[in-house]
Protein backbone atom coordinates (compact mmCIF):
# COMPACT_ATOMS: atom_id res chain seq x y z
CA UNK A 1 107.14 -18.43 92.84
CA UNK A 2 107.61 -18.09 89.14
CA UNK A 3 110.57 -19.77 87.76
CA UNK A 4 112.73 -18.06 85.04
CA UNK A 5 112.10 -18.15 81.03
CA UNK A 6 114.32 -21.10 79.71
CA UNK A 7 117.22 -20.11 77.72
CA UNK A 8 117.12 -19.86 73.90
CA UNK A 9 120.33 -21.97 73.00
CA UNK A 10 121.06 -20.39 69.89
CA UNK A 11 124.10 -22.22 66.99
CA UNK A 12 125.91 -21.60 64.22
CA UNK A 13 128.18 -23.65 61.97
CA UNK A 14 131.69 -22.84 62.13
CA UNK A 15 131.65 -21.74 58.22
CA UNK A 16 129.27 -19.55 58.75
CA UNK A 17 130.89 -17.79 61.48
CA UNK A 18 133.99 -17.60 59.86
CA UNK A 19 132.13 -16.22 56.80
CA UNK A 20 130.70 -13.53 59.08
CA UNK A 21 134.13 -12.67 60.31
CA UNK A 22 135.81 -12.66 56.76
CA UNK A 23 132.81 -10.39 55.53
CA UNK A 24 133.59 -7.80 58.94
CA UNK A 25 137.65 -7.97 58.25
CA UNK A 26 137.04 -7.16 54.52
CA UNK A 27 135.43 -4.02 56.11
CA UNK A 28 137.43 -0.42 55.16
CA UNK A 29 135.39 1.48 57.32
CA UNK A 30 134.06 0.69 60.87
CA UNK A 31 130.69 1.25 60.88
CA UNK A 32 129.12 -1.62 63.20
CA UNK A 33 125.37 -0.60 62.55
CA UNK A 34 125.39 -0.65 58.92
CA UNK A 35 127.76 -3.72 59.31
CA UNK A 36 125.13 -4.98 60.92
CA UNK A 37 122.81 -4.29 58.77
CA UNK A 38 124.90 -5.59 55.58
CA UNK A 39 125.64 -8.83 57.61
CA UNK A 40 121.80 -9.35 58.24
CA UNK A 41 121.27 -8.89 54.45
CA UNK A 42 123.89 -11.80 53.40
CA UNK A 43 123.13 -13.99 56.56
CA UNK A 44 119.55 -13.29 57.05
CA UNK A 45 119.24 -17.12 58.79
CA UNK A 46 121.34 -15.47 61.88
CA UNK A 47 119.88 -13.82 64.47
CA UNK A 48 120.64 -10.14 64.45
CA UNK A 49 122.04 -10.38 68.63
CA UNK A 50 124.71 -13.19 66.77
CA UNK A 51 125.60 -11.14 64.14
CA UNK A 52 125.99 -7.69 66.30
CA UNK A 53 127.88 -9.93 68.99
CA UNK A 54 130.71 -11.12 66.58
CA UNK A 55 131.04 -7.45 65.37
CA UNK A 56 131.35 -6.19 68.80
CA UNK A 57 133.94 -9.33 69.69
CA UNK A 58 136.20 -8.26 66.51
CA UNK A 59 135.74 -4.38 67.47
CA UNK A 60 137.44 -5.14 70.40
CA UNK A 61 140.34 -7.79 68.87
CA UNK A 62 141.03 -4.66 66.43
CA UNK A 63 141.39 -2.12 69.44
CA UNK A 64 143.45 -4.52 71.68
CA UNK A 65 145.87 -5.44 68.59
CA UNK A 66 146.21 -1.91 67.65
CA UNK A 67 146.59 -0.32 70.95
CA UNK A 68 150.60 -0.57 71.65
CA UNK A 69 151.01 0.74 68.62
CA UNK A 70 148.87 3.95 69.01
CA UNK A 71 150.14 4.82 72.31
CA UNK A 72 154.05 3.77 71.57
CA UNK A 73 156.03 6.68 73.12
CA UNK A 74 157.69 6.43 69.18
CA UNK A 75 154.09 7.22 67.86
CA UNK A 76 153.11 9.71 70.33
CA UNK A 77 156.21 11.99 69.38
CA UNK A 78 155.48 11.00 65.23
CA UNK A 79 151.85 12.75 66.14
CA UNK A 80 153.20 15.87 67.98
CA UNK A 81 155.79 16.60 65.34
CA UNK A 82 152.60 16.23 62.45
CA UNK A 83 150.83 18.22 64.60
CA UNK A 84 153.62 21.02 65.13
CA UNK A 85 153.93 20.96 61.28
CA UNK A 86 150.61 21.73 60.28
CA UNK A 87 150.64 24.49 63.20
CA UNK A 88 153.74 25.77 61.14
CA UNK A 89 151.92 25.76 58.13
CA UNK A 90 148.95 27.42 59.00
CA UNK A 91 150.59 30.86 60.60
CA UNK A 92 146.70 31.99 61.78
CA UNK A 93 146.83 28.75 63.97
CA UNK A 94 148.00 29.21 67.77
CA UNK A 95 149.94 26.95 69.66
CA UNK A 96 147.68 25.12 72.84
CA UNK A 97 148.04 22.01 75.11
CA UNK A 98 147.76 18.36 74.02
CA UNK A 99 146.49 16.39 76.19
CA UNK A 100 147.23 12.99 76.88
């Protein structure tokens, strides 16, 4: 019977991950592969699974903080009324369902 591969125990210094995770906040844009990529160019030491794991960990930190406040009754009603305004704008446009 063939026993399984050891695992590759792979670290990083706490600066350096908190670099990485500076550099990804700093972000404008979300663009995780050519965050990726730009991380791999200034920390090309890491491994490329590290780097791609800490921008998938603060992906989803970003969508859990920011959920509540996308899908507040408040904000829902703020979106209808934009979108009911642009409708009014743009006479050609027909009114149709939004779903939620």
């Amino acid at each position: 019977m063939l026993s399984p591969p050891p695992l590759l125990l792979l670290t990083m210094k706490r600066a350096v991950y908190l670099s990485v995770v500076q550099r990804i906040e700093e972000q404008k844009v979300w663009d995780s592969r050519q965050m990726v990529d730009d991380l791999l160019a200034e920390f090309p030491s890491e491994s490329v699974e590290s780097l791609r794991s800490i921008v998938h960990q603060q992906y989803v930190l970003r969508a859990k903080s920011s959920y509540h406040y996308h899908n507040a009754p408040r904000r829902k009603a703020q979106l209808y009324q934009a979108v009911i305004k642009e409708l009014d704008k743009n006479q050609g446009m027909q009114l149709g369902i939004i779903n939620r």
